[in-house]
Protein backbone atom coordinates (compact mmCIF):
# COMPACT_ATOMS: atom_id res chain seq x y z
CA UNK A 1 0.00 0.00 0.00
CA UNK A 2 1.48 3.24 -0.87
CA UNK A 3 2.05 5.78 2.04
CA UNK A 4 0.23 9.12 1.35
CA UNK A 5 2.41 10.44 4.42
CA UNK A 6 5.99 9.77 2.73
CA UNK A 7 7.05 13.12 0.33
CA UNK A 8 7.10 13.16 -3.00
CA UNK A 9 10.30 13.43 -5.01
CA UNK A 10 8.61 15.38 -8.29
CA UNK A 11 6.96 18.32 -6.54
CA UNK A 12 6.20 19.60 -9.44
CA UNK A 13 3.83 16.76 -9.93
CA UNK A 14 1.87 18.13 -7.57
CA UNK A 15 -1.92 19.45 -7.90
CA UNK A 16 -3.49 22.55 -6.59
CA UNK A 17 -7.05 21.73 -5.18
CA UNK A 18 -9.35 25.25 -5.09
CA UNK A 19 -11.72 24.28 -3.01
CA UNK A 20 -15.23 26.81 -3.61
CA UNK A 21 -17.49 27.84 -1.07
CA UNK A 22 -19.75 25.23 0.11
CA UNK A 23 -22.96 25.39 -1.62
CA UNK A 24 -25.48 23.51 -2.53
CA UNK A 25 -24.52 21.43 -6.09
CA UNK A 26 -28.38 22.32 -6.96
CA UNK A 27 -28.21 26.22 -6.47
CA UNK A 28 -28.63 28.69 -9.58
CA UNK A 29 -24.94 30.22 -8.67
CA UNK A 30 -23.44 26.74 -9.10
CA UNK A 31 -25.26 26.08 -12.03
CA UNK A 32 -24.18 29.14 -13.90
CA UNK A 33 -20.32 28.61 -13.02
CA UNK A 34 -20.41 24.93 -14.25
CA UNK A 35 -21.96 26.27 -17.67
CA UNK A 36 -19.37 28.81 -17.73
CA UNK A 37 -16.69 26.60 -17.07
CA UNK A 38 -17.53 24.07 -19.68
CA UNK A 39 -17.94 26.55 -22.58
CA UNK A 40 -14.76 29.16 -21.31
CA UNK A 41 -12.43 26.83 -18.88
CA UNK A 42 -11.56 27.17 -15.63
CA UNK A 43 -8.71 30.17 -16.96
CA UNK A 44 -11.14 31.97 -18.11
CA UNK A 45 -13.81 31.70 -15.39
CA UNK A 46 -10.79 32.58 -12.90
CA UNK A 47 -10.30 35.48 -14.68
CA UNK A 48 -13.73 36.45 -15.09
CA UNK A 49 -14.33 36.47 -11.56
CA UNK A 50 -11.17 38.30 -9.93
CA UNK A 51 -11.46 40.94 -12.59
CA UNK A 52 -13.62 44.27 -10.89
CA UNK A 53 -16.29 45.69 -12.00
CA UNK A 54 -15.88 48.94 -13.89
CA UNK A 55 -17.22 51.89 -12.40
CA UNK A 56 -20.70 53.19 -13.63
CA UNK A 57 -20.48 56.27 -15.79
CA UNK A 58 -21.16 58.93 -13.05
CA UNK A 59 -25.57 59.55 -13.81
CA UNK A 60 -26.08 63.07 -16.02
CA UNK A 61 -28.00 65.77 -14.42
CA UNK A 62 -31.71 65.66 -15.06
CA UNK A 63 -32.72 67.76 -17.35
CA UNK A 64 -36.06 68.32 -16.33
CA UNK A 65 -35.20 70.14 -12.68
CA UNK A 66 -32.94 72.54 -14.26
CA UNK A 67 -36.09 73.29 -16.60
CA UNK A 68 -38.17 73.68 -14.49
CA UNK A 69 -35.94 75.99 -12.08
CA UNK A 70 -35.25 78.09 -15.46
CA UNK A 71 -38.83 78.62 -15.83
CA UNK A 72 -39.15 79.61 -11.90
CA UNK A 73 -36.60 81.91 -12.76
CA UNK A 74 -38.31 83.61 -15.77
CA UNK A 75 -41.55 83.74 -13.97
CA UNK A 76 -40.10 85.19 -11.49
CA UNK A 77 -38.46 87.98 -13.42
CA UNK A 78 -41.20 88.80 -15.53
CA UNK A 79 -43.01 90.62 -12.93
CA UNK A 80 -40.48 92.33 -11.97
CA UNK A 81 -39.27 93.59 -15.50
CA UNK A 82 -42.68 94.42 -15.87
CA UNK A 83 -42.88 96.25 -12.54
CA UNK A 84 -39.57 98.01 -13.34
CA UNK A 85 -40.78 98.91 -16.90
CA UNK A 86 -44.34 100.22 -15.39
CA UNK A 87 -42.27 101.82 -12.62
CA UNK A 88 -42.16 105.61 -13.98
CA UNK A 89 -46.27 105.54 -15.65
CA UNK A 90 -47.58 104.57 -12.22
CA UNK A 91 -45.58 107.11 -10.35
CA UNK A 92 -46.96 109.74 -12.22
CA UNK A 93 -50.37 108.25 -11.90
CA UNK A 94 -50.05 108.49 -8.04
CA UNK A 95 -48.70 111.96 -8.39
CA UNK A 96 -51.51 113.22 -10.11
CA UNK A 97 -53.62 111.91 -8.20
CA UNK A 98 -52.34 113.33 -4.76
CA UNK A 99 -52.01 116.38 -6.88
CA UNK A 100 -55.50 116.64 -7.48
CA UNK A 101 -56.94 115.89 -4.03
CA UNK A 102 -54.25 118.16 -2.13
CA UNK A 103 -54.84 121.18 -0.27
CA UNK A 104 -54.59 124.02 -1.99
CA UNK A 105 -54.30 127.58 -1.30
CA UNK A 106 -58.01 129.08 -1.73
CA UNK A 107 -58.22 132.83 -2.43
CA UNK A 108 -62.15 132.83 -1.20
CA UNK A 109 -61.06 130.94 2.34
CA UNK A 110 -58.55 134.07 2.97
CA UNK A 111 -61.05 136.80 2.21
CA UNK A 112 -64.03 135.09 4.73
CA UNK A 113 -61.42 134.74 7.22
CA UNK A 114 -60.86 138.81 7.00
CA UNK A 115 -64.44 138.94 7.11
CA UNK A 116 -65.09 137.11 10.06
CA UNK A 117 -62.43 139.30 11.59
CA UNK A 118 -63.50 142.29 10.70
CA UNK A 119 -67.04 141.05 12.23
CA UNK A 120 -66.17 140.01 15.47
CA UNK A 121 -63.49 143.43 16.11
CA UNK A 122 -66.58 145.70 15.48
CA UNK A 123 -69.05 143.66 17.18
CA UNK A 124 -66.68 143.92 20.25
CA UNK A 125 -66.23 147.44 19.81
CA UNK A 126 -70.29 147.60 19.75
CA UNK A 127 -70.22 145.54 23.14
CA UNK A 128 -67.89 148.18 25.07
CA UNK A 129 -70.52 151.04 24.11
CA UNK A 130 -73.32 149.22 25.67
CA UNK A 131 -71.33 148.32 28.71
CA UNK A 132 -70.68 151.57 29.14
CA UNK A 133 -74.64 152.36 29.02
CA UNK A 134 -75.20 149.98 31.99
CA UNK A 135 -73.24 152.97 34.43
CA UNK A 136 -75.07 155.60 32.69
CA UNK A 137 -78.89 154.99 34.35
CA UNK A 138 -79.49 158.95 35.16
CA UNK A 139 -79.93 159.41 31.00
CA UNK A 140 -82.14 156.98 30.27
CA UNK A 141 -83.58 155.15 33.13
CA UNK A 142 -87.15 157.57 32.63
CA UNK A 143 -87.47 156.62 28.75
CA UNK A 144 -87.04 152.86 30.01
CA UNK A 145 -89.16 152.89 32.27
CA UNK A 146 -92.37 154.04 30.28
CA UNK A 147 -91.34 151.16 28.16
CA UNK A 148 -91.10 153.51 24.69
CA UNK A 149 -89.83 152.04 20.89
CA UNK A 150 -86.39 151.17 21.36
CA UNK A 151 -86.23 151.89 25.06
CA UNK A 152 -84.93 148.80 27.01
CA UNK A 153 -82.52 148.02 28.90
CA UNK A 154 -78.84 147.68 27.47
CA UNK A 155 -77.40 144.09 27.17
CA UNK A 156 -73.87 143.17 26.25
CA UNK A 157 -73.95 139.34 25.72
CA UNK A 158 -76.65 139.90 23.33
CA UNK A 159 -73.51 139.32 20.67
CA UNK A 160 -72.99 136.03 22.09
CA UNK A 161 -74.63 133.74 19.75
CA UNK A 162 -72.88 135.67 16.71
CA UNK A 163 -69.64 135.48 18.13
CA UNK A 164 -70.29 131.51 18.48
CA UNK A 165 -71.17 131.24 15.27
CA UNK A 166 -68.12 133.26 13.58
CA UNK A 167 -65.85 131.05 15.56
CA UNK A 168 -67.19 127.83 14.39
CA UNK A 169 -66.55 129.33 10.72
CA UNK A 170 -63.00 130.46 11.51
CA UNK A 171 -62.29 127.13 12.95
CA UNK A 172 -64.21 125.36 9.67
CA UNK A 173 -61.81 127.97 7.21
CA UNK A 174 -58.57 127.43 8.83
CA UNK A 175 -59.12 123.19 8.80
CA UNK A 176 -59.78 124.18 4.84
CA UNK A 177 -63.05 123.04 4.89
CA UNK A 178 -64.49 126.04 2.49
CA UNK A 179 -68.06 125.40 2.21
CA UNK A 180 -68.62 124.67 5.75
CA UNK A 181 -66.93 127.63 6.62
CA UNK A 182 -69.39 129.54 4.24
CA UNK A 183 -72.31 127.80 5.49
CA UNK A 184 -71.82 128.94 9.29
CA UNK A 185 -70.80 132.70 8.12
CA UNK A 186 -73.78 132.83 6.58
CA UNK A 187 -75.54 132.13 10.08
CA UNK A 188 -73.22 133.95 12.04
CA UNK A 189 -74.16 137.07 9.58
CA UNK A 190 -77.94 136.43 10.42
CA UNK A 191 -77.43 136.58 13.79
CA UNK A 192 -75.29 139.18 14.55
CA UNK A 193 -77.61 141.33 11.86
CA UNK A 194 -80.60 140.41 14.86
CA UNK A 195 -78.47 141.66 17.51
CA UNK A 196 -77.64 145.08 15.98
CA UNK A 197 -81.26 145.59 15.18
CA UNK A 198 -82.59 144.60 18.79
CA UNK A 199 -79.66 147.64 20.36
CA UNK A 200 -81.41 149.73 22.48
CA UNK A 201 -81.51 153.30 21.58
CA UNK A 202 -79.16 154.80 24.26
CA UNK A 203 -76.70 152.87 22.63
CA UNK A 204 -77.46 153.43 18.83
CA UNK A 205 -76.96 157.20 19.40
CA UNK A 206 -73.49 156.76 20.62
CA UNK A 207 -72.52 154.53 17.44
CA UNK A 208 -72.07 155.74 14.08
CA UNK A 209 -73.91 154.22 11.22
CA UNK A 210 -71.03 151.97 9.79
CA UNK A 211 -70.81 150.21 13.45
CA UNK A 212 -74.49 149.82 13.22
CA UNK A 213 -74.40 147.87 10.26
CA UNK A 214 -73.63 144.18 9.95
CA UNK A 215 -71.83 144.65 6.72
CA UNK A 216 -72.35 142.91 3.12
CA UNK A 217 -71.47 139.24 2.31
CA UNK A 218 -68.13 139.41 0.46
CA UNK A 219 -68.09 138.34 -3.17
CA UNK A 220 -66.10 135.15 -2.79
CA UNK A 221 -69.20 133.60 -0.23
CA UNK A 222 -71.41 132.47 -2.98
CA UNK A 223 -68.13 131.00 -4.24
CA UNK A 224 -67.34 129.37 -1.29
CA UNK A 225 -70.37 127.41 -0.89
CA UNK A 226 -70.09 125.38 -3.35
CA UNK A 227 -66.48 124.39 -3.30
CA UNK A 228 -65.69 120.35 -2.33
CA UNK A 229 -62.22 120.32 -2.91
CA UNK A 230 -59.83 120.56 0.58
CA UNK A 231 -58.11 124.05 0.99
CA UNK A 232 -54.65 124.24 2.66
CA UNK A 233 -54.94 124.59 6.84
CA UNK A 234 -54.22 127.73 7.92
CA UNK A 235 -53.38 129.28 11.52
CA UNK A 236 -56.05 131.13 13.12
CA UNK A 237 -55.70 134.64 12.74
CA UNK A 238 -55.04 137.06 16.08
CA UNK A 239 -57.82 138.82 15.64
CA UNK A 240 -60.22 135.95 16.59
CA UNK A 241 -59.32 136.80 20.17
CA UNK A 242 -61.66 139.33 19.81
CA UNK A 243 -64.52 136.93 19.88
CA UNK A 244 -62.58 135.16 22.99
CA UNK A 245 -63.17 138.95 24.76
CA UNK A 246 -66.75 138.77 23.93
CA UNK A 247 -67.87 135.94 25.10
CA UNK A 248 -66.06 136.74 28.10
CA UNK A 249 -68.35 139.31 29.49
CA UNK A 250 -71.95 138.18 31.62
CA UNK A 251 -72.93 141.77 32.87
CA UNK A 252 -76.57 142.08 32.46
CA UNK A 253 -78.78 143.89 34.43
CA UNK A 254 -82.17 142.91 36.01
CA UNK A 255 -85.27 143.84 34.42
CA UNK A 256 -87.17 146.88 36.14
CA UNK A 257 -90.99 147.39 36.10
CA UNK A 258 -92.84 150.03 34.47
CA UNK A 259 -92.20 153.97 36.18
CA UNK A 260 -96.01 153.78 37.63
CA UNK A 261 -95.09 150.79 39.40
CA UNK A 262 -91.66 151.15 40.88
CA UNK A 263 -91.24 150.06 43.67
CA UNK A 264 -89.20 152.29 46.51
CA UNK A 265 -86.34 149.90 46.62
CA UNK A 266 -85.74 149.41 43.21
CA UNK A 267 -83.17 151.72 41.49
CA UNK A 268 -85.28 153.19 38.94
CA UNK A 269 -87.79 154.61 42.06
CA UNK A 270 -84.01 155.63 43.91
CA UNK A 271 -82.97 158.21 41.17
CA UNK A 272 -86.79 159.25 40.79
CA UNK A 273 -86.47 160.11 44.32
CA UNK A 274 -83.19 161.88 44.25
CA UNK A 275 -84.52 164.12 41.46
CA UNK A 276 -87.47 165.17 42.61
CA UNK A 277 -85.15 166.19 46.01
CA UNK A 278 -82.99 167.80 44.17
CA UNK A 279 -86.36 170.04 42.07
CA UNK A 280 -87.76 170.55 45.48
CA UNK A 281 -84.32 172.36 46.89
CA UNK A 282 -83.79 174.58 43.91
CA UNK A 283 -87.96 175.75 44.20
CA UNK A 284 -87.19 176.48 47.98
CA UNK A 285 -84.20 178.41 47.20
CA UNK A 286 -86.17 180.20 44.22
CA UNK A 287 -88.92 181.28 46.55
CA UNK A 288 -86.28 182.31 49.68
CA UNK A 289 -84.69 184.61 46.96
């Protein structure tokens, strides 16, 4: 029996034995290899297997996302090329338009305003006369009391309602609301016209005939009331402080009953008195004479 221990003398007799992964003799892997060893030889299978696999051709870029971030792109700048191109046309849109709806200086809002002013100064210079009446009882007080045309008592906040009136225009004017402004002159004009013709006479005589007037509308009124369009605001002029003095005074004095009825406490039967004391002496001095 020949000893497989004992070394051979022709080693290069000997036989390399490549021994494969176990696997099952049945599997689809070992199939393959046996058909591709009997058509190519075990060279070329060897070779086949050890060689590696050539690296995949790196993918190209998809076209369609860079198409569809171009048209992103284009959409996007459209609007604003358009904007940009549209830019200088709407500007001057929008500047006519605040153009046309701006204040603007208003040559019939200046001339009420000097109207009203002139209206309240004389009414207030109207107001001091009649003051001045209520001190001066001795000239009138008989005419008053028999109750004759035009003979009442004098009144100073009888310009009141006028003066209330002619602010609420000045205030209208200078916010450059024009017709309102108008509107409220107009009323101011009708009362204060009331008041001069209600003055009682001891105080017409003292005034001349321009103070007792309430004036004429100015041209630019009828104008004025019909305007829409926002004047410019203006400051409110000094002379409206006038109408601040007016309103300021209260005096009035109490009604007195007829002469024939006086009674001895009242004022009216107090000068009576001191007149017909003062007749008496001068008789008695007449007769002594």
């Amino acid at each position: 029996m020949r000893d497989l221990n004992k070394k051979q003398k022709n080693a290069e007799n000997l036989t390399t034995v490549v021994r494969t992964p176990k696997k099952s003799a049945g599997d689809a892997a070992s199939k393959q290899l046996r058909g591709a060893s009997a058509k190519l030889g075990n060279a070329a299978v060897d070779e086949k297997l050890l060689k590696k696999p050539e690296q995949a051709p790196a993918k190209a870029p998809e076209a369609q996302p860079k198409a569809a971030e171009k048209v992103a792109e284009q959409a996007v700048a459209a609007p604003a090329a358009e904007k940009k191109a549209e830019g200088p046309a709407k500007d001057q849109q929008k500047a006519a338009l605040v153009a046309a709806v701006a204040p603007k200086a208003n040559p019939e809002q200046r001339a009420l305003l000097d109207h009203i002013c002139g209206r309240v100064k004389a009414m207030y210079e109207v107001q001091l006369v009649e003051k001045a009446q209520m001190t001066n009882q001795r000239a009138w007080f008989r005419d008053v009391a028999r109750g004759g045309a035009g003979q009442h008592l004098p009144d100073p906040t009888r310009f009141h309602e006028a003066t209330k009136l002619y602010q609420k225009a000045a205030d209208a004017l200078c916010a450059g609301n024009v017709s309102q402004g108008a509107k409220l002159m107009e009323k101011a004009m009708a009362a204060e016209r009331e008041a001069l013709e209600n003055l009682p006479q001891m105080v017409e005589e003292k005034l001349s005939s321009v103070e007792r007037s309430p004036g004429t509308p100015p041209d630019a009124m009828s104008t004025a009331m019909g305007q829409s369009a926002p004047a410019e605001r203006l400051a409110m002029p000094k002379e409206m402080d006038f109408a601040r003095k007016i309103l300021a005074v209260e005096d009035q004095m109490e009604k007195t009953p007829p002469l024939e009825r006086a009674k001895k406490h009242s004022w009216f039967s107090e000068l009576e008195e001191d007149e017909d004391e003062a007749a008496k002496g001068k008789k008695g001095e007449a007769k002594r004479a």
